[in-house]
PDB file of N, CA and C in Angstrom:
ATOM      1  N   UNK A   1     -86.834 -53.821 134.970  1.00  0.00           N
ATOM      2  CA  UNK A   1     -85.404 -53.763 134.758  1.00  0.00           C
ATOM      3  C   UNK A   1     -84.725 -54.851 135.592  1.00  0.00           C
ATOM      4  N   UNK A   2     -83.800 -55.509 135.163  1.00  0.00           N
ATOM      5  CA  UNK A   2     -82.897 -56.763 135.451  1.00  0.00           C
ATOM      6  C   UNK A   2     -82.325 -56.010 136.743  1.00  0.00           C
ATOM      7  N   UNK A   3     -81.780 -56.866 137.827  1.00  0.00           N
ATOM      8  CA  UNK A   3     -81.115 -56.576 138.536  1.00  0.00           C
ATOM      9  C   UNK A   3     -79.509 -57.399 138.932  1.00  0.00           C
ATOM     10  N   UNK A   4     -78.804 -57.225 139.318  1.00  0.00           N
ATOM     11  CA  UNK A   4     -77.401 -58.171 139.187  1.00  0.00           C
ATOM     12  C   UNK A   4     -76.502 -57.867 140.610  1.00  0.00           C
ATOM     13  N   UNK A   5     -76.623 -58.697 141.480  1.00  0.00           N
ATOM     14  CA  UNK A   5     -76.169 -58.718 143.364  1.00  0.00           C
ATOM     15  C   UNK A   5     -74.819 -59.420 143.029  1.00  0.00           C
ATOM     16  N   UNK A   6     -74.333 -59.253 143.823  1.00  0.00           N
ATOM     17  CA  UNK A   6     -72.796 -59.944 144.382  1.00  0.00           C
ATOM     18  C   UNK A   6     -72.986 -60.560 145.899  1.00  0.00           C
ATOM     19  N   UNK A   7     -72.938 -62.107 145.728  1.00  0.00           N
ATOM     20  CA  UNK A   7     -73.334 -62.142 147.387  1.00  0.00           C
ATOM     21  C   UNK A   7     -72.009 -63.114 147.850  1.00  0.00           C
ATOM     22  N   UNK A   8     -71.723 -63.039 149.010  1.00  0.00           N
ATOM     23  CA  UNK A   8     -71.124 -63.928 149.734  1.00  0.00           C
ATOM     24  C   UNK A   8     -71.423 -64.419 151.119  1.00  0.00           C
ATOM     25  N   UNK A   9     -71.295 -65.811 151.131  1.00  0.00           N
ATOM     26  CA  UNK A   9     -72.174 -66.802 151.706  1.00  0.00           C
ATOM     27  C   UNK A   9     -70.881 -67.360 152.890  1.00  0.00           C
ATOM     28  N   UNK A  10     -71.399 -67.427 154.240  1.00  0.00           N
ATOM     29  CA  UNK A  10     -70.709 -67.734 155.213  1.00  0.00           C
ATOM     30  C   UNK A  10     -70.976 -69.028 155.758  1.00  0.00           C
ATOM     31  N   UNK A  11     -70.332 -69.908 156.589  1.00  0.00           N
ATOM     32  CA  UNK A  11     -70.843 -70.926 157.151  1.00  0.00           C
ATOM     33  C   UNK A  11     -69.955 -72.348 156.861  1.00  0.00           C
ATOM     34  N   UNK A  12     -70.780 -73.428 157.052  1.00  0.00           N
ATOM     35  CA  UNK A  12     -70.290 -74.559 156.724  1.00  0.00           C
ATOM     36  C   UNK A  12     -71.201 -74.516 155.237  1.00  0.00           C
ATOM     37  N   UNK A  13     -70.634 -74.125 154.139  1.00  0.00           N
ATOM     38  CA  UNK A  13     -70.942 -73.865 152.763  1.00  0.00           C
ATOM     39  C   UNK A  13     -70.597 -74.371 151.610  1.00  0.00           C
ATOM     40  N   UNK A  14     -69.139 -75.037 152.136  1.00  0.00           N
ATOM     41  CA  UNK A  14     -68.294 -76.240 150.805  1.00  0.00           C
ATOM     42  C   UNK A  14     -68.412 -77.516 151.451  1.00  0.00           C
ATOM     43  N   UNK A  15     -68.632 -78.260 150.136  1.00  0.00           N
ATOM     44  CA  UNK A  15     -68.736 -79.659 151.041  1.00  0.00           C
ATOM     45  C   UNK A  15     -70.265 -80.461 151.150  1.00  0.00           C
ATOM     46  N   UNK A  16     -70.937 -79.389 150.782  1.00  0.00           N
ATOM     47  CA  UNK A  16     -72.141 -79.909 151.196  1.00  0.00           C
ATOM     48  C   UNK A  16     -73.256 -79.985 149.653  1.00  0.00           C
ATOM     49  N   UNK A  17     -72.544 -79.634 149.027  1.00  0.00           N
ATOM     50  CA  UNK A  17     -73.297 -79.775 147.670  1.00  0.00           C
ATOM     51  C   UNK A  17     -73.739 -77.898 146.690  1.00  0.00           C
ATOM     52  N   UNK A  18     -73.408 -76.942 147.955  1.00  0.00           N
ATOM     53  CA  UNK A  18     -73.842 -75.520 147.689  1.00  0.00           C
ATOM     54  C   UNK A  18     -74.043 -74.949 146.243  1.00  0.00           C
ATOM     55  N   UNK A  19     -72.965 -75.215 145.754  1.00  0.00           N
ATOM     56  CA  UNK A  19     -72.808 -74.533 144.587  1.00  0.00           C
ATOM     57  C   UNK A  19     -73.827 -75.323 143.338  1.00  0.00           C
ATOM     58  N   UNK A  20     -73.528 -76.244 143.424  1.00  0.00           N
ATOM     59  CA  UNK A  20     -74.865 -76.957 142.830  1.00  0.00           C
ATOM     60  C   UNK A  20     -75.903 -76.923 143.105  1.00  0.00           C
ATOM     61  N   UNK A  21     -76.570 -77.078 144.264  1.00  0.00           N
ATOM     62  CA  UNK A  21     -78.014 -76.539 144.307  1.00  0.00           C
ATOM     63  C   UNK A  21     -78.284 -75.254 144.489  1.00  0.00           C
ATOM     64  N   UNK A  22     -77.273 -74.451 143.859  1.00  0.00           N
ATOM     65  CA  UNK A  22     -77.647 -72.759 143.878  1.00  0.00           C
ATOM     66  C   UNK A  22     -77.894 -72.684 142.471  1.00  0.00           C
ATOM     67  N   UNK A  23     -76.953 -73.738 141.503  1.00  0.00           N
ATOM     68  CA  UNK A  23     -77.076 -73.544 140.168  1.00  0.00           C
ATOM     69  C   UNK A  23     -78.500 -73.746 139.471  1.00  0.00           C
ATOM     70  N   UNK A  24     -78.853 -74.932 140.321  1.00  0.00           N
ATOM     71  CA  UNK A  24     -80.362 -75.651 140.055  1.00  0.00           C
ATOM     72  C   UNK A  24     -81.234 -74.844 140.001  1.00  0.00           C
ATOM     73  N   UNK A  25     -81.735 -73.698 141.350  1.00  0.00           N
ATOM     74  CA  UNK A  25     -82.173 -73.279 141.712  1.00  0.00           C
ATOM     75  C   UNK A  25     -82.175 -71.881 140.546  1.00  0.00           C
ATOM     76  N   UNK A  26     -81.026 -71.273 140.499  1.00  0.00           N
ATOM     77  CA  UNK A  26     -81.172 -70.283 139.730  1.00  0.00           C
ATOM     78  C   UNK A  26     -81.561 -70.385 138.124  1.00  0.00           C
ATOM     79  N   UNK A  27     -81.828 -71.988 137.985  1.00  0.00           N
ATOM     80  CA  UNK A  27     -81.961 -71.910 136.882  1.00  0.00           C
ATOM     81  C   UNK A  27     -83.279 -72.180 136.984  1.00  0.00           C
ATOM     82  N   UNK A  28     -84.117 -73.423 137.621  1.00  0.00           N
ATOM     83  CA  UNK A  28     -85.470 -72.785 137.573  1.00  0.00           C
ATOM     84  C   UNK A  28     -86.155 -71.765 138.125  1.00  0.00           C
ATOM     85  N   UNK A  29     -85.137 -70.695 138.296  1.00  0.00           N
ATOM     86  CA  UNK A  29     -85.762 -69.285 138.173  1.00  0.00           C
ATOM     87  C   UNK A  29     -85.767 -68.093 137.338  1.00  0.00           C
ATOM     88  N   UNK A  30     -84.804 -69.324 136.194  1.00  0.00           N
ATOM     89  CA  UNK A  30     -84.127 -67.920 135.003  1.00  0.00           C
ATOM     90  C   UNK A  30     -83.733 -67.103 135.345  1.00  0.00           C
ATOM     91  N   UNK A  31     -82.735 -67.253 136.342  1.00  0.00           N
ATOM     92  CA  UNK A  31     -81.228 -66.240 136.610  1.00  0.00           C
ATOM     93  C   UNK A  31     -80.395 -67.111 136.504  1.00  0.00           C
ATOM     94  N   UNK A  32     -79.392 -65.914 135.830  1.00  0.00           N
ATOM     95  CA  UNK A  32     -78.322 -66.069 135.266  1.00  0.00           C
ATOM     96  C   UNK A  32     -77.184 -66.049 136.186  1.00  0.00           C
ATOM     97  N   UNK A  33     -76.138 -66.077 135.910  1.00  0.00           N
ATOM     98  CA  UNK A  33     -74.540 -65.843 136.763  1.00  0.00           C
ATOM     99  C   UNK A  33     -73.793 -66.494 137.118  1.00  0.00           C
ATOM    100  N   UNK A  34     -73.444 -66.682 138.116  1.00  0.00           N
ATOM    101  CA  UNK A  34     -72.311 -67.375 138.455  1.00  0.00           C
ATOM    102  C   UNK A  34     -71.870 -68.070 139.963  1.00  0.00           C
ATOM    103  N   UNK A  35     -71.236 -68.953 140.414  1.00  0.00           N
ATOM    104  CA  UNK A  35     -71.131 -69.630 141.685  1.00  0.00           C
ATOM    105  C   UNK A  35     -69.699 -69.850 141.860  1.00  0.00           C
ATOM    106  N   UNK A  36     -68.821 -69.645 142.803  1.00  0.00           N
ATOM    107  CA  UNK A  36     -67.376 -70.264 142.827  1.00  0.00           C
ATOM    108  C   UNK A  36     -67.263 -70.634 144.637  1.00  0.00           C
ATOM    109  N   UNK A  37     -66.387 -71.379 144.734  1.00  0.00           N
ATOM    110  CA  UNK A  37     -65.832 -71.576 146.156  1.00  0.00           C
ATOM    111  C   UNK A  37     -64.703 -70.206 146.432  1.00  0.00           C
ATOM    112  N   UNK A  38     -64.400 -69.937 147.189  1.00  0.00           N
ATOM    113  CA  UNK A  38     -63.322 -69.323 148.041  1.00  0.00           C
ATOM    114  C   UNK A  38     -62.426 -70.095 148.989  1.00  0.00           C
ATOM    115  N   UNK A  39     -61.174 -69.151 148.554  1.00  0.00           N
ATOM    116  CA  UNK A  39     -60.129 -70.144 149.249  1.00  0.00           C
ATOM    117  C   UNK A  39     -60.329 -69.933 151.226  1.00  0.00           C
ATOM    118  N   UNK A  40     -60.960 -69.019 151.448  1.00  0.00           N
ATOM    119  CA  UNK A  40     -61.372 -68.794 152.813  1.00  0.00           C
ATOM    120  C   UNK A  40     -62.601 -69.792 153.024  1.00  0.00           C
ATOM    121  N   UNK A  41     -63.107 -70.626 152.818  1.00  0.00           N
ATOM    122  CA  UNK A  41     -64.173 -71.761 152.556  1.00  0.00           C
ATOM    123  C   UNK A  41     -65.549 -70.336 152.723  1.00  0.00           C
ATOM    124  N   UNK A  42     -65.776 -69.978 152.382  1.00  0.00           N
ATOM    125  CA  UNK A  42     -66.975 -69.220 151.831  1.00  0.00           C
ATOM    126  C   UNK A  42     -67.394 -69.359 150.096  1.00  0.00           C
ATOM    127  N   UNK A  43     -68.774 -69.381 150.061  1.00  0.00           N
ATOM    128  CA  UNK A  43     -69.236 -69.316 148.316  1.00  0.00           C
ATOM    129  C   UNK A  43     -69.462 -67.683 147.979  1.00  0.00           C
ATOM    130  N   UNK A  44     -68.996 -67.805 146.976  1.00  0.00           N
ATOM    131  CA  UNK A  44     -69.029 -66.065 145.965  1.00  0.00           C
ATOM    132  C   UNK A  44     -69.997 -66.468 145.089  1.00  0.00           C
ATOM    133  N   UNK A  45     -71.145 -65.593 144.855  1.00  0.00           N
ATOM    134  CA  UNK A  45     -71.380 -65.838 143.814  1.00  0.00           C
ATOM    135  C   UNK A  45     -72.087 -64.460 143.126  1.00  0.00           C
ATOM    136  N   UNK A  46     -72.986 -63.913 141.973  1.00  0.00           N
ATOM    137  CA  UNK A  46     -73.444 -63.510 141.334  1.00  0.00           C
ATOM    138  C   UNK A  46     -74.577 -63.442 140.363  1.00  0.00           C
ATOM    139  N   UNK A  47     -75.703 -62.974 141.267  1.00  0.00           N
ATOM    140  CA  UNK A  47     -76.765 -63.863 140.181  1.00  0.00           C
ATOM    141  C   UNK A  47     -77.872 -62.394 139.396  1.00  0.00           C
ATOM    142  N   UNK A  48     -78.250 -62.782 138.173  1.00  0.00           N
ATOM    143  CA  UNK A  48     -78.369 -61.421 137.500  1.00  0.00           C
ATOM    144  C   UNK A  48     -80.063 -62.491 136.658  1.00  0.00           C
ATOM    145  N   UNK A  49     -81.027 -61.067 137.180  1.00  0.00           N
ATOM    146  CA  UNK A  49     -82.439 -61.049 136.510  1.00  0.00           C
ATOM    147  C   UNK A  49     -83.348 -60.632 136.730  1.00  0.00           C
ATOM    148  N   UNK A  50     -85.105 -60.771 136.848  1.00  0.00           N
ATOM    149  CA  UNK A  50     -85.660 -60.142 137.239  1.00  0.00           C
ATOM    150  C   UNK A  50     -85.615 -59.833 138.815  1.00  0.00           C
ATOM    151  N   UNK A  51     -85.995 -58.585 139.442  1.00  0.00           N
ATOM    152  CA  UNK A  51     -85.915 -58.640 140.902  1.00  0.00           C
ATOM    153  C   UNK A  51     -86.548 -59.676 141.638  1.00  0.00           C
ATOM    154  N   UNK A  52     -87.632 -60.205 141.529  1.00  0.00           N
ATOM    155  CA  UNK A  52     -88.358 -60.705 142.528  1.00  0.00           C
ATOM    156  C   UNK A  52     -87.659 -62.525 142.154  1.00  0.00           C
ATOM    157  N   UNK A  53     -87.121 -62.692 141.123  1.00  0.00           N
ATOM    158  CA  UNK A  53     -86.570 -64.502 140.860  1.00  0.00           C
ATOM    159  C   UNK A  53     -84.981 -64.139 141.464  1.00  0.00           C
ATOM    160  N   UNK A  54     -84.417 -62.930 141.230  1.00  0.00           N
ATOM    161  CA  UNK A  54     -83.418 -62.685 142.113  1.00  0.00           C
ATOM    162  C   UNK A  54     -83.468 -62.865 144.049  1.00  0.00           C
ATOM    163  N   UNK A  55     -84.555 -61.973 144.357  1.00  0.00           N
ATOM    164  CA  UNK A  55     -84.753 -62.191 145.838  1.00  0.00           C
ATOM    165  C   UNK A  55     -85.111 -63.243 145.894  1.00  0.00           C
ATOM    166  N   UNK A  56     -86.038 -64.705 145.208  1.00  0.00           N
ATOM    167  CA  UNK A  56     -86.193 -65.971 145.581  1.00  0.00           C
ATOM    168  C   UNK A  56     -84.996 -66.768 145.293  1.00  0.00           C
ATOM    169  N   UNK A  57     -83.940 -65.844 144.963  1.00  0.00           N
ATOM    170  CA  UNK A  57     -82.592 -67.194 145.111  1.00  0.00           C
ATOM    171  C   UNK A  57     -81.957 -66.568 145.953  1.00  0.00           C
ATOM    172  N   UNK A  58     -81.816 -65.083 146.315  1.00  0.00           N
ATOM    173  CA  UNK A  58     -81.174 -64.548 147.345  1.00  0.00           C
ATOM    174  C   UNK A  58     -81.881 -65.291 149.125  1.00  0.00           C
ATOM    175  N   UNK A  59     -83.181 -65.384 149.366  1.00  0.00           N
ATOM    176  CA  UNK A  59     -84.090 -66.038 150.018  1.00  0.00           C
ATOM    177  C   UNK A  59     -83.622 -67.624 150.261  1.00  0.00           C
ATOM    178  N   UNK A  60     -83.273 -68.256 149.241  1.00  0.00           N
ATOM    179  CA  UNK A  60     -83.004 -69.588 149.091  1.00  0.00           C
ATOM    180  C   UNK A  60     -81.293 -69.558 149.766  1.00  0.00           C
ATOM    181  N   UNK A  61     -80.518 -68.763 149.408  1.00  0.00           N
ATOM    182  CA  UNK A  61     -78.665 -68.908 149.469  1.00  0.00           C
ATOM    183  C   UNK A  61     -79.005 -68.846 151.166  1.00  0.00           C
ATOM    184  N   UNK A  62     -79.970 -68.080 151.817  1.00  0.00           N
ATOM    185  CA  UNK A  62     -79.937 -67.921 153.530  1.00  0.00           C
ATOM    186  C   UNK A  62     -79.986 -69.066 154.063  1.00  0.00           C
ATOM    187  N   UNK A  63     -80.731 -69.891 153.230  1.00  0.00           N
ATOM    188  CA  UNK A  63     -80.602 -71.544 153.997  1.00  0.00           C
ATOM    189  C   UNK A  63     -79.668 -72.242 153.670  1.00  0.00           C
ATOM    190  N   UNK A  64     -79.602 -72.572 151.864  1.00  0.00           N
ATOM    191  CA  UNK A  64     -79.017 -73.387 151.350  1.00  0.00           C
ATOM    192  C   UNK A  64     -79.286 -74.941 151.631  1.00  0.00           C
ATOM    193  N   UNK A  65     -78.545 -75.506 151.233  1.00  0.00           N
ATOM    194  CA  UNK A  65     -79.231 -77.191 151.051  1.00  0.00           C
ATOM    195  C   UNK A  65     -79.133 -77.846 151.737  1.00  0.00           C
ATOM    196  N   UNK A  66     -79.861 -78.885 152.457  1.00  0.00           N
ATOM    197  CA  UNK A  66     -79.902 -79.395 153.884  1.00  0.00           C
ATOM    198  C   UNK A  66     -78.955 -79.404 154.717  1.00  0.00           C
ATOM    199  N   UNK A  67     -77.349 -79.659 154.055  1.00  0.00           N
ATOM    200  CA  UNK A  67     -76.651 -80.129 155.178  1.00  0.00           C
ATOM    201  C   UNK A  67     -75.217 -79.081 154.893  1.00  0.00           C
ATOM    202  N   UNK A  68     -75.947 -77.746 154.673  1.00  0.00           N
ATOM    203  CA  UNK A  68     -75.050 -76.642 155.344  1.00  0.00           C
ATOM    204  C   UNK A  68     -75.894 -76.118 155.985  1.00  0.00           C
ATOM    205  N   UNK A  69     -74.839 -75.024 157.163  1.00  0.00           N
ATOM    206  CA  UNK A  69     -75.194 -74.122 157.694  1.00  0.00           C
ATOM    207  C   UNK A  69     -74.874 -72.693 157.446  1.00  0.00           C
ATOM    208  N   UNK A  70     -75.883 -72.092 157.232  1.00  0.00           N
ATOM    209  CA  UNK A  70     -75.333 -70.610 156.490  1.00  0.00           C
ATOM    210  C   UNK A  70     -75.431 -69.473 158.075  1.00  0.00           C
ATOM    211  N   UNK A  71     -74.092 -69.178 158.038  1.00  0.00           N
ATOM    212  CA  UNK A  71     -74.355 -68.094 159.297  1.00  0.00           C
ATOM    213  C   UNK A  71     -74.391 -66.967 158.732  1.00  0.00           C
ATOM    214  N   UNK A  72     -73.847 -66.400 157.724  1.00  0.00           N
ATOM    215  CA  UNK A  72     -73.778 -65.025 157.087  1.00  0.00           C
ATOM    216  C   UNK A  72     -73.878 -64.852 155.837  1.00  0.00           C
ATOM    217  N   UNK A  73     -75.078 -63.940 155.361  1.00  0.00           N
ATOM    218  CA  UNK A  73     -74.545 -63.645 153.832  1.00  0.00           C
ATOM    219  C   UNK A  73     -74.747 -62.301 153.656  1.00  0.00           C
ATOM    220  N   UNK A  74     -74.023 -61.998 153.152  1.00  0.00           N
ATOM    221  CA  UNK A  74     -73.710 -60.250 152.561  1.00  0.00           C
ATOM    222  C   UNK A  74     -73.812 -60.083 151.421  1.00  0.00           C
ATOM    223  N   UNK A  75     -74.552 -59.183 150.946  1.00  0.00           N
ATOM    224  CA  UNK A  75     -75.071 -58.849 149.444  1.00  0.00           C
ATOM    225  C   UNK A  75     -74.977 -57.258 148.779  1.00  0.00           C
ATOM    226  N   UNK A  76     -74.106 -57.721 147.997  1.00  0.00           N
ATOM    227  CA  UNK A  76     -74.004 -55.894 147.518  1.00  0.00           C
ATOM    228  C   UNK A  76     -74.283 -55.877 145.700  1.00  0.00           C
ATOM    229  N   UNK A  77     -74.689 -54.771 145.067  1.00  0.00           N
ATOM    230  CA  UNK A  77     -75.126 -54.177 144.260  1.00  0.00           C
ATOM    231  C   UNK A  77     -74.232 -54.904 142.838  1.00  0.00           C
ATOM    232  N   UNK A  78     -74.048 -55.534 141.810  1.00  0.00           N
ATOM    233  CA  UNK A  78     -73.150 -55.419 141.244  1.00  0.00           C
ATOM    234  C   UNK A  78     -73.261 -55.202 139.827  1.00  0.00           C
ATOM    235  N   UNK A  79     -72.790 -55.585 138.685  1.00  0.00           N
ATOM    236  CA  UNK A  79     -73.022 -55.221 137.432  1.00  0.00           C
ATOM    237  C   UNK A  79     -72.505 -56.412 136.512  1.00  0.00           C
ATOM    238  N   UNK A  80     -73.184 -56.388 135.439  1.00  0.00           N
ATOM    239  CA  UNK A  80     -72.958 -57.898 134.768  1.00  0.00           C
ATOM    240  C   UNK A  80     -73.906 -58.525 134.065  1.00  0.00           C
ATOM    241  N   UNK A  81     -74.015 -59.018 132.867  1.00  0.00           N
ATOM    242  CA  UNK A  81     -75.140 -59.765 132.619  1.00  0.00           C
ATOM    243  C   UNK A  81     -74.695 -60.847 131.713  1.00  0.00           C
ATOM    244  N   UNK A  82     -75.305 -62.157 132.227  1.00  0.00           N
ATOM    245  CA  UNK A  82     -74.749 -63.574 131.942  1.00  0.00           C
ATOM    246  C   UNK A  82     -76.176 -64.410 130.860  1.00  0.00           C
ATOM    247  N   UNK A  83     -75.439 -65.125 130.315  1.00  0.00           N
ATOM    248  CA  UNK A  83     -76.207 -65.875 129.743  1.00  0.00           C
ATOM    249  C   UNK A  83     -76.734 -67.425 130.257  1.00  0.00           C
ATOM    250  N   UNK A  84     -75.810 -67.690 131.215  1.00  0.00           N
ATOM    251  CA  UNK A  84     -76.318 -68.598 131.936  1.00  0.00           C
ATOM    252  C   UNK A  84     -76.099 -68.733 133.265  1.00  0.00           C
ATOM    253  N   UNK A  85     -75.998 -69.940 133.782  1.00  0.00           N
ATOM    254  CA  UNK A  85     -75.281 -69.819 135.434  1.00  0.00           C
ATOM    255  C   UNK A  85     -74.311 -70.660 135.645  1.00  0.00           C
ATOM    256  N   UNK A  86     -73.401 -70.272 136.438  1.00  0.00           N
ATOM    257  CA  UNK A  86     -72.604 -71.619 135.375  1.00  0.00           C
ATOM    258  C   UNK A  86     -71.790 -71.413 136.742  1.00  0.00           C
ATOM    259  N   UNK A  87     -70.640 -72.633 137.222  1.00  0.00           N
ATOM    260  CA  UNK A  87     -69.459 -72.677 138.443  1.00  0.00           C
ATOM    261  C   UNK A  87     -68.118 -71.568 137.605  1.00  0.00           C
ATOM    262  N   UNK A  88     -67.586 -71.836 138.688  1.00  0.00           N
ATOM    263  CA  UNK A  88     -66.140 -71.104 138.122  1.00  0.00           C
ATOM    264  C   UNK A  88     -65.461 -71.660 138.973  1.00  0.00           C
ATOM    265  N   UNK A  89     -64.157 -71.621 138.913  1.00  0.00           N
ATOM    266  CA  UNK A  89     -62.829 -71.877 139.632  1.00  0.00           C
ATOM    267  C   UNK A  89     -62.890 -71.671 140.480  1.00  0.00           C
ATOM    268  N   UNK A  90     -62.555 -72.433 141.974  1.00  0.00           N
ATOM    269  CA  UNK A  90     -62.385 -71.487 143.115  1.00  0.00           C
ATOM    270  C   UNK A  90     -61.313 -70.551 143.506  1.00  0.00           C
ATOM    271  N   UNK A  91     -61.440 -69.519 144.120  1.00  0.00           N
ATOM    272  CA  UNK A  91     -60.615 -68.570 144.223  1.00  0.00           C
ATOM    273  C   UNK A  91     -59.996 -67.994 145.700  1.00  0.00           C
TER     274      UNK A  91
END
């Protein structure tokens, strides 16, 4: 059964390329969902599929791409299912 997280990502996180190499990433893992900036400079995002390609992008968002620093990410339960992965507006 698919699974579908809500995470938000702390740190020096915009700016550094994040949201794009989360997109990359989730896509060669065939998850689906979604990525946006926040107007508090934190990334939101949402990623929906099997559990274990889910925890290897949840695994991956703790580092993120060379030249951020991720101090916090918080992950809660959510609901949703996407056909692709795609940015959104920041909010």
């Amino acid at each position: 059964m698919k699974v579908t997280k809500h995470v938000m990502v702390h740190g020096r996180v915009q700016g550094v390329g994040f949201r794009e190499y989360l997109r990359r990433e989730a896509q060669r893992l065939g998850v689906t969902g979604w990525v946006r900036n926040r107007l508090d400079g934190t990334v939101e995002a949402v990623v929906h599929g099997w559990p274990e390609d889910v925890d290897k992008v949840l695994n991956w968002v703790r580092r993120g791409p060379p030249a951020a620093r991720v101090t916090a990410v918080h992950v809660n339960e959510a609901t949703g299912e996407f056909d692709t992965f795609e940015h959104r507006p920041s909010n």
